[in-house]
C-alpha atoms as a PDB file:
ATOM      1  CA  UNK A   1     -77.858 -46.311-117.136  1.00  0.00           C
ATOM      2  CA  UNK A   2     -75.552 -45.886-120.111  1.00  0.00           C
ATOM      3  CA  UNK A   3     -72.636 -47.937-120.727  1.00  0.00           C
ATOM      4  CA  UNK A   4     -69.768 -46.125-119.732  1.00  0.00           C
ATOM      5  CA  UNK A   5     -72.080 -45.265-116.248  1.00  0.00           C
ATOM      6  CA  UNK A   6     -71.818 -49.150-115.686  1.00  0.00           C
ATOM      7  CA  UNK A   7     -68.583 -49.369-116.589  1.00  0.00           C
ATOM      8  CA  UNK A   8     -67.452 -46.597-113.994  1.00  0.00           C
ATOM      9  CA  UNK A   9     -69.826 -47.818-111.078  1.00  0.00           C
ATOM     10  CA  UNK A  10     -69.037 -51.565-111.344  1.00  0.00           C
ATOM     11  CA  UNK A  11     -67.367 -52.878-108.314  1.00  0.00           C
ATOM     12  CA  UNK A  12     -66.881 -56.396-106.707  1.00  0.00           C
ATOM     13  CA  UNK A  13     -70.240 -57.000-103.773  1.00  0.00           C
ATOM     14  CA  UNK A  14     -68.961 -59.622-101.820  1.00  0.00           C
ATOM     15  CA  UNK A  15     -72.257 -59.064 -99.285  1.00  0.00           C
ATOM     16  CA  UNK A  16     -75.530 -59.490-100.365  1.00  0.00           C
ATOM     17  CA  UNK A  17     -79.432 -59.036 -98.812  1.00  0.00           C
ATOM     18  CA  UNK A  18     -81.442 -62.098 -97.809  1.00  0.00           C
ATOM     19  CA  UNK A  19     -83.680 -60.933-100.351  1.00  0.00           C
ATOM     20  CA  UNK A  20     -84.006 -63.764-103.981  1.00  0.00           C
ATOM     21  CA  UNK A  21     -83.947 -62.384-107.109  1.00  0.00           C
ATOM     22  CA  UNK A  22     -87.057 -61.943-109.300  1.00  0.00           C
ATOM     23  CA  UNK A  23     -87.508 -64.902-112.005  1.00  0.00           C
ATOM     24  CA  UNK A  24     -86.760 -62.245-114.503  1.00  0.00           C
ATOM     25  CA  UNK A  25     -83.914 -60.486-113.417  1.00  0.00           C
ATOM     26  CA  UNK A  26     -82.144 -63.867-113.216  1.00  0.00           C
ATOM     27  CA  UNK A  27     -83.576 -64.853-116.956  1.00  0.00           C
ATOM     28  CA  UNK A  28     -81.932 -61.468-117.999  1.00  0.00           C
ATOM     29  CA  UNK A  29     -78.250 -61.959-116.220  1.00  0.00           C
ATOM     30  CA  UNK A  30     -78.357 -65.215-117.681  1.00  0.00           C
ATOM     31  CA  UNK A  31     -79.825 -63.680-121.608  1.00  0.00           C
ATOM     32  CA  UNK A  32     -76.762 -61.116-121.415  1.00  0.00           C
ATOM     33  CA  UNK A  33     -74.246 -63.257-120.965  1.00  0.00           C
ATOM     34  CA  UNK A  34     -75.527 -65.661-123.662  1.00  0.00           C
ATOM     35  CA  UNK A  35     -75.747 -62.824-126.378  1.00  0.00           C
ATOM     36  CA  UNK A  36     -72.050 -61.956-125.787  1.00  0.00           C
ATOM     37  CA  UNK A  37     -69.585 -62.261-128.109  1.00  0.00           C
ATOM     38  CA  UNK A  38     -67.208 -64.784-128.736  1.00  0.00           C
ATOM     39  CA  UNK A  39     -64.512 -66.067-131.032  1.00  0.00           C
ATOM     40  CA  UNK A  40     -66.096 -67.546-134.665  1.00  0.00           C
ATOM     41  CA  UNK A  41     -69.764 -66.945-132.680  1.00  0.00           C
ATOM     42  CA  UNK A  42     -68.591 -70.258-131.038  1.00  0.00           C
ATOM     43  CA  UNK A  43     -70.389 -69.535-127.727  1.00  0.00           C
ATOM     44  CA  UNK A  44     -68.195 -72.231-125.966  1.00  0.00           C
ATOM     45  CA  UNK A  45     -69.724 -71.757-122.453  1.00  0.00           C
ATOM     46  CA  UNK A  46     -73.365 -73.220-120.438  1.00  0.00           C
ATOM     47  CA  UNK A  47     -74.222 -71.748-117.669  1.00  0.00           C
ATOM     48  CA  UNK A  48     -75.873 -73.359-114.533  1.00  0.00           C
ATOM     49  CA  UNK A  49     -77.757 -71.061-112.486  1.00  0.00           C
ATOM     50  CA  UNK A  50     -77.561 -71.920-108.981  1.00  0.00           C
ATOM     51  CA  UNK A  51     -80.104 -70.970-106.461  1.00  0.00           C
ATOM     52  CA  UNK A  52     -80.643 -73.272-104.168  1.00  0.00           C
ATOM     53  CA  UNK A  53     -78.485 -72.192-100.181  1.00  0.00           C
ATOM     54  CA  UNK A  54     -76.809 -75.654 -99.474  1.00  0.00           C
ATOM     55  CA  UNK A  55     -75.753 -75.898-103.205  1.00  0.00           C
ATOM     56  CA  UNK A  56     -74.016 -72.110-102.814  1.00  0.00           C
ATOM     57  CA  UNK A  57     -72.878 -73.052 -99.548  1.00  0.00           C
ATOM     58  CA  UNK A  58     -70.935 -76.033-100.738  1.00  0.00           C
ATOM     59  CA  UNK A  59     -69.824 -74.738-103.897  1.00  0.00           C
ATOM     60  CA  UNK A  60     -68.243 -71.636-101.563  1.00  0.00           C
ATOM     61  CA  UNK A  61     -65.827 -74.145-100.133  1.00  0.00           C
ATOM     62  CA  UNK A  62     -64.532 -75.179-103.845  1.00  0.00           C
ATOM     63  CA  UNK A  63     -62.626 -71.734-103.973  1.00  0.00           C
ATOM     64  CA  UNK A  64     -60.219 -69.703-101.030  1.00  0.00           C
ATOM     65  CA  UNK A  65     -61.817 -66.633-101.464  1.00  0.00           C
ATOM     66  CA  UNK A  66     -65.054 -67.908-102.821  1.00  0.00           C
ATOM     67  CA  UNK A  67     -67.323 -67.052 -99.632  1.00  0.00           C
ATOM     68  CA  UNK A  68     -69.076 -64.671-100.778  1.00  0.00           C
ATOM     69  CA  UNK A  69     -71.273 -67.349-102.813  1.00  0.00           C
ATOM     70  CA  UNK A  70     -72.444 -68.599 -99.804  1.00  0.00           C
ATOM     71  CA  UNK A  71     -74.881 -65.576 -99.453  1.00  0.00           C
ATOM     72  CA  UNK A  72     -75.302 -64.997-102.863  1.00  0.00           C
ATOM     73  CA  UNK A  73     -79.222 -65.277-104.229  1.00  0.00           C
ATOM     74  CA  UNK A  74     -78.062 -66.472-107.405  1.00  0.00           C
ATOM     75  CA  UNK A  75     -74.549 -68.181-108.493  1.00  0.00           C
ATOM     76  CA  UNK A  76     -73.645 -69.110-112.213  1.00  0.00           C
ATOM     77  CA  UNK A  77     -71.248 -71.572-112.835  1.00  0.00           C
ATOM     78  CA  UNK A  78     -69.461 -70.906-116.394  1.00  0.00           C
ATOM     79  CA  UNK A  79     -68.795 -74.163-118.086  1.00  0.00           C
ATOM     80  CA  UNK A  80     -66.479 -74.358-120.818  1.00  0.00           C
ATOM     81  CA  UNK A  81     -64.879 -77.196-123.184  1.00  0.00           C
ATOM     82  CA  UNK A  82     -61.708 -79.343-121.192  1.00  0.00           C
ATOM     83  CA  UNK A  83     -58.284 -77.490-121.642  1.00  0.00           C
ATOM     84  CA  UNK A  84     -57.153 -81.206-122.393  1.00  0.00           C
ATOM     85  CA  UNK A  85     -56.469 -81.560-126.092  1.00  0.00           C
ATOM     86  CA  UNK A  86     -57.854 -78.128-126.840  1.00  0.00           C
ATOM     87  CA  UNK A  87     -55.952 -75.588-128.777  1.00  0.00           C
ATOM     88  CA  UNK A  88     -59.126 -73.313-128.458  1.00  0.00           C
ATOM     89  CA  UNK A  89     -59.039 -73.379-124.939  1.00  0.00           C
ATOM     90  CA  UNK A  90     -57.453 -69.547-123.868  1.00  0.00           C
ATOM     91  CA  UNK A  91     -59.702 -68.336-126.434  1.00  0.00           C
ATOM     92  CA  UNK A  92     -62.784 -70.261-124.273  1.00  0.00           C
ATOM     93  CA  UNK A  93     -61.505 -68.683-121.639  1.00  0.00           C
ATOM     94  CA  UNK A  94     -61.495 -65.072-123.098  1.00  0.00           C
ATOM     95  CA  UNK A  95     -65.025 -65.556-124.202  1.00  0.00           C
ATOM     96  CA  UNK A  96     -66.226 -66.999-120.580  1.00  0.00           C
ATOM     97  CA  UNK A  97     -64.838 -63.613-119.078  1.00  0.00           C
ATOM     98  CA  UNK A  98     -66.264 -61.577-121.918  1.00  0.00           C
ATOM     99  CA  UNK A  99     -69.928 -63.816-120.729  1.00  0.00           C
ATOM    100  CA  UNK A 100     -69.247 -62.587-117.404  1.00  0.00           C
ATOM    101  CA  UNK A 101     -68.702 -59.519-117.822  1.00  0.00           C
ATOM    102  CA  UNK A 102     -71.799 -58.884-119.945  1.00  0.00           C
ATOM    103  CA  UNK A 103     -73.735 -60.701-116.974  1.00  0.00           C
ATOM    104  CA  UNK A 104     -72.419 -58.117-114.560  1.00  0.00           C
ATOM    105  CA  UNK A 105     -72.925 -55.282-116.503  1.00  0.00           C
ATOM    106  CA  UNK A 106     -76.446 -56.492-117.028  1.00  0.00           C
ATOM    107  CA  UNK A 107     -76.861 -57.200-113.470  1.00  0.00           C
ATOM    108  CA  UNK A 108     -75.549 -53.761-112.132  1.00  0.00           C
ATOM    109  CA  UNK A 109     -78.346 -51.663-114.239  1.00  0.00           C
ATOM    110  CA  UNK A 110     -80.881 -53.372-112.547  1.00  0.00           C
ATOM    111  CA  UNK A 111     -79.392 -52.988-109.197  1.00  0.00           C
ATOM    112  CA  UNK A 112     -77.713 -56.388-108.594  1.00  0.00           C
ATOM    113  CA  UNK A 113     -74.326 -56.665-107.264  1.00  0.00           C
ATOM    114  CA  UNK A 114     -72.194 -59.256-108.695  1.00  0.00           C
ATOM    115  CA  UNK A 115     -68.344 -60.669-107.766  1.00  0.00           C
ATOM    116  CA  UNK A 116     -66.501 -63.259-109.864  1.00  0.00           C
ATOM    117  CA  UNK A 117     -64.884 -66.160-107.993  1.00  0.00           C
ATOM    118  CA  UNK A 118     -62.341 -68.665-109.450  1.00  0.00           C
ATOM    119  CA  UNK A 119     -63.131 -72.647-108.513  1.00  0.00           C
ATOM    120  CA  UNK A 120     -59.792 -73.959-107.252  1.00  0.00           C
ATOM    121  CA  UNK A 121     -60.921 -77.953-106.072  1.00  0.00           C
ATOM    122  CA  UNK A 122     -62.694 -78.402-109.501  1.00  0.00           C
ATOM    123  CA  UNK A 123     -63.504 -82.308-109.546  1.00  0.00           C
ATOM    124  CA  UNK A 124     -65.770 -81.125-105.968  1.00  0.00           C
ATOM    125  CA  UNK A 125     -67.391 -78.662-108.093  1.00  0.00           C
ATOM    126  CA  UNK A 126     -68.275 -81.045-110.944  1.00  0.00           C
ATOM    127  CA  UNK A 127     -69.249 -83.631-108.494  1.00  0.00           C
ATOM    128  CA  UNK A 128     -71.440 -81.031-106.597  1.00  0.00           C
ATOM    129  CA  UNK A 129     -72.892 -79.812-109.923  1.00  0.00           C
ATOM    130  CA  UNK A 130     -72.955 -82.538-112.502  1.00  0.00           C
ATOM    131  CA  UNK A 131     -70.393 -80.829-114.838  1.00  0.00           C
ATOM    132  CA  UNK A 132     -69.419 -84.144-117.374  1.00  0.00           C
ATOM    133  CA  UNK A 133     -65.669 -84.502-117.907  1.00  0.00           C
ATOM    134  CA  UNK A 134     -65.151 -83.156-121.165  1.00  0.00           C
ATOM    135  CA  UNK A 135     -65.878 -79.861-119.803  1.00  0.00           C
ATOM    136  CA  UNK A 136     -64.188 -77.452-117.600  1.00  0.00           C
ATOM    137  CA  UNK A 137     -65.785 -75.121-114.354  1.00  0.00           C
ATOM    138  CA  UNK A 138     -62.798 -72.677-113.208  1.00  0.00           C
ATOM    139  CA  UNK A 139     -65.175 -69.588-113.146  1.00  0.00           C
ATOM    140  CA  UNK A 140     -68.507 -68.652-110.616  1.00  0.00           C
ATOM    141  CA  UNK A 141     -70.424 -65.373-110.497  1.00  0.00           C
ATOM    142  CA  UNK A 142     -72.094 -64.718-107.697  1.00  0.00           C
ATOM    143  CA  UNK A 143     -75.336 -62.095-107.482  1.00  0.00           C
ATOM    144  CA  UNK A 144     -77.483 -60.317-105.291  1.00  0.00           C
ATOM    145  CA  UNK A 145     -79.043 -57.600-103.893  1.00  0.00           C
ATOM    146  CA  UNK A 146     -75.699 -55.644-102.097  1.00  0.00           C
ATOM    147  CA  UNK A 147     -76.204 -55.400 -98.486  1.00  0.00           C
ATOM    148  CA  UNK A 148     -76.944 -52.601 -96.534  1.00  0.00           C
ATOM    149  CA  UNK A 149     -73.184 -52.767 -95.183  1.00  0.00           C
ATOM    150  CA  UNK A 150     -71.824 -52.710 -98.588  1.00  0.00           C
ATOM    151  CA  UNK A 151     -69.539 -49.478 -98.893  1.00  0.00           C
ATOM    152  CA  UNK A 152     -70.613 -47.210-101.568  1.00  0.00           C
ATOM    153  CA  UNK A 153     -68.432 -46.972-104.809  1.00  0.00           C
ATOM    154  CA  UNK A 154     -67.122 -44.004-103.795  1.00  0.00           C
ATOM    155  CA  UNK A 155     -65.130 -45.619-101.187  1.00  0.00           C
ATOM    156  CA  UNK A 156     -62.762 -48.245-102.263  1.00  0.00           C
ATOM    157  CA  UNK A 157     -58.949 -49.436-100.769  1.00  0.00           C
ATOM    158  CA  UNK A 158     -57.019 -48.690-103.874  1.00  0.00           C
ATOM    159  CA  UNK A 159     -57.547 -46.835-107.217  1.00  0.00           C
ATOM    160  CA  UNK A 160     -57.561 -47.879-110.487  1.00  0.00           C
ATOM    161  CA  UNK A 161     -53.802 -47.720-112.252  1.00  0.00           C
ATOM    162  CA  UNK A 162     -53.643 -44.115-114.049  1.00  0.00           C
ATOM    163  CA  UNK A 163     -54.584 -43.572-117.556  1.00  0.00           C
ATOM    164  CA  UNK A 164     -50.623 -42.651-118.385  1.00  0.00           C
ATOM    165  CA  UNK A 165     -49.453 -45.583-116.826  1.00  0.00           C
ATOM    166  CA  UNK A 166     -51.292 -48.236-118.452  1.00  0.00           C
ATOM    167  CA  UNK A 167     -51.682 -46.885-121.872  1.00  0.00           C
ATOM    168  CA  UNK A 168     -48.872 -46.871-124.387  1.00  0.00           C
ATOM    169  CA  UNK A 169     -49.010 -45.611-127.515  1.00  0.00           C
ATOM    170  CA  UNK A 170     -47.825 -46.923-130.417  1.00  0.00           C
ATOM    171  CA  UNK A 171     -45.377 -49.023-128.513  1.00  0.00           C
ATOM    172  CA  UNK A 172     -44.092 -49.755-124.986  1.00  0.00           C
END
């Protein structure tokens, strides 16, 4: 699949098969999203891979609309540096979602559906997970096979804005 293929299929799977994902495949999500590019090559994230179902069905309740981790087959947690004190923080944050979004892409060309989640109760996260104190968990991805059930891209609620409307050129 090239990359603007990915970039037009990728969608949001909030369902996902029974079915665990190959040693591999994970080792790969995880490899993309370390390779990806970030401010000063400061790579401020870690990543905890999460497989284990009473772990993902805890860590679903840290988040309103996190449920869809409950049935993931694989969950990473992206841990960054403490906003506290830290002028670098937005920056850690644009780099997480670049991460993210390099695990996704990764993830889609070999068939894995993937949805983002944001951690709202964040101290029961780090409890649950063992994040220390100087660092921050605000952001989950959650993979899997997509369910039989899961609509195809073709069929979505709303579009994307239009081209006109979100580009200006030269200025607003």
């Amino acid at each position: 699949m090239d990359v603007w293929e990915a970039i037009r299929r990728k969608r949001a799977v909030r369902s996902f098969k029974k079915e665990p994902l190959p040693d591999d495949v994970v080792r790969r999500i995880l490899d993309a999203g370390r390779r990806a590019q970030s401010a000063k090559n400061s790579q401020p994230w870690d990543f905890i891979a999460i497989r284990e179902r009473e772990t993902l069905q805890a860590l679903a309740t840290c988040g309103q609309w996190m449920g869809h981790v409950a049935g993931a087959a694989l969950c990473v947690a992206i841990v960054t540096p403490s906003p506290e004190g830290n002028e670098r923080y937005p920056w850690n944050m644009f780099d997480a979602g670049q991460a993210a979004a390099y695990m996704q892409l990764a993830a889609l060309e070999m068939g894995v559906g993937s949805c983002p989640g944001t951690v709202y109760d964040e101290e029961k996260a780090r409890e649950l997970l063992g994040v220390p104190a100087e660092k921050s968990l605000r952001l989950v991805l959650s993979f899997g096979y997509p369910a039989e059930s899961t609509p195809p891209p073709a069929v979505v609620k709303r579009g994307r804005r239009p081209f006109e409307e979100v580009v200006h050129w030269e200025r607003w």
